[in-house]
Protein backbone atom coordinates (compact mmCIF):
# COMPACT_ATOMS: atom_id res chain seq x y z
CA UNK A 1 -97.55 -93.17 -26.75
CA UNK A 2 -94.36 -95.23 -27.27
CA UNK A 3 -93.55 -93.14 -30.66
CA UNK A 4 -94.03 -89.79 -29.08
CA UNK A 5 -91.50 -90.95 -26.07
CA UNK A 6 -89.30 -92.21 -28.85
CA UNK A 7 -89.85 -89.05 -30.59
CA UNK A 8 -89.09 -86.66 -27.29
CA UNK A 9 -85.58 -89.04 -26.83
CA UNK A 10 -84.41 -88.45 -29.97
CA UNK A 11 -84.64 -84.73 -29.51
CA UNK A 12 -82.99 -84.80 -26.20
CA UNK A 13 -80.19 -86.66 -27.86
CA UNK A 14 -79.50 -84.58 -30.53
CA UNK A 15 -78.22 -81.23 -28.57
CA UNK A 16 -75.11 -83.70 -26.64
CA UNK A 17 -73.46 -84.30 -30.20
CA UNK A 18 -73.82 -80.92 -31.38
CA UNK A 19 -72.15 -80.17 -27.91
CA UNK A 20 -69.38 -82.41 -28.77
CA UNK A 21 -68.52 -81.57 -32.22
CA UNK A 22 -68.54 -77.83 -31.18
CA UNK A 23 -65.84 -79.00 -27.99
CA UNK A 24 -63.98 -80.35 -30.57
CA UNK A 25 -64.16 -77.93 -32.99
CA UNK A 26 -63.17 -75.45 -30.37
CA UNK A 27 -60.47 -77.63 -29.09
CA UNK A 28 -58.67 -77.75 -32.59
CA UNK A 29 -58.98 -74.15 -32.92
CA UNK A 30 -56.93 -73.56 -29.63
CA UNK A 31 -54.61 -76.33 -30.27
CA UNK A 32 -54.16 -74.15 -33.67
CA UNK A 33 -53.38 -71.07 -31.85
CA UNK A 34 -51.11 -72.68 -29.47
CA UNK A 35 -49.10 -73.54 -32.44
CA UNK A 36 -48.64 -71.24 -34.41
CA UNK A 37 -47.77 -68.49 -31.64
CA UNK A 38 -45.29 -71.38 -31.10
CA UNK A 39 -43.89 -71.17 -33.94
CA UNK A 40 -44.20 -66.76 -33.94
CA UNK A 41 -41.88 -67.09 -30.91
CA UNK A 42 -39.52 -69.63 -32.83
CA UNK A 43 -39.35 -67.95 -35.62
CA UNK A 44 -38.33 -64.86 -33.61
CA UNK A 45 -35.45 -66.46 -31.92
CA UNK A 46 -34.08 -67.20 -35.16
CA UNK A 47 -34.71 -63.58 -36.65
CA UNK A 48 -32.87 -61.91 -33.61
CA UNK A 49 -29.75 -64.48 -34.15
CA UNK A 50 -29.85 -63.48 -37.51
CA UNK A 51 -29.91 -59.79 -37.04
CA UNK A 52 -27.03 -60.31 -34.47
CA UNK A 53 -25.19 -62.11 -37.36
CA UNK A 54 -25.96 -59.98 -40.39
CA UNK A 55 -24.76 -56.86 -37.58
CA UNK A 56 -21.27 -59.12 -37.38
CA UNK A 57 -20.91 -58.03 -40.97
């Protein structure tokens, strides 16, 4: 009886790091997307500047 019940824990275990990896998996995916839409919006500040500049000349 003690090896099904040790048995039946480790299956209930199992699901809570799946859960985790997947948080963080989905975690660094967003973080990913936060930057480079940073990085969209910098890099279109500096493309209006240098349309403003070029438009100088």
């Amino acid at each position: 009886m003690d090896k099904l019940q040790a048995v039946l824990d480790s299956f209930e275990k199992q699901p809570k790091a799946k859960a985790s990896t997947n948080k963080k998996r989905k975690w660094r995916e967003i973080e990913q997307l936060k930057e480079k839409f940073q990085l969209e919006k910098e890099l279109r500040a500096y493309e209006d500047s240098l349309e403003y500049m070029l438009d100088e000349f």
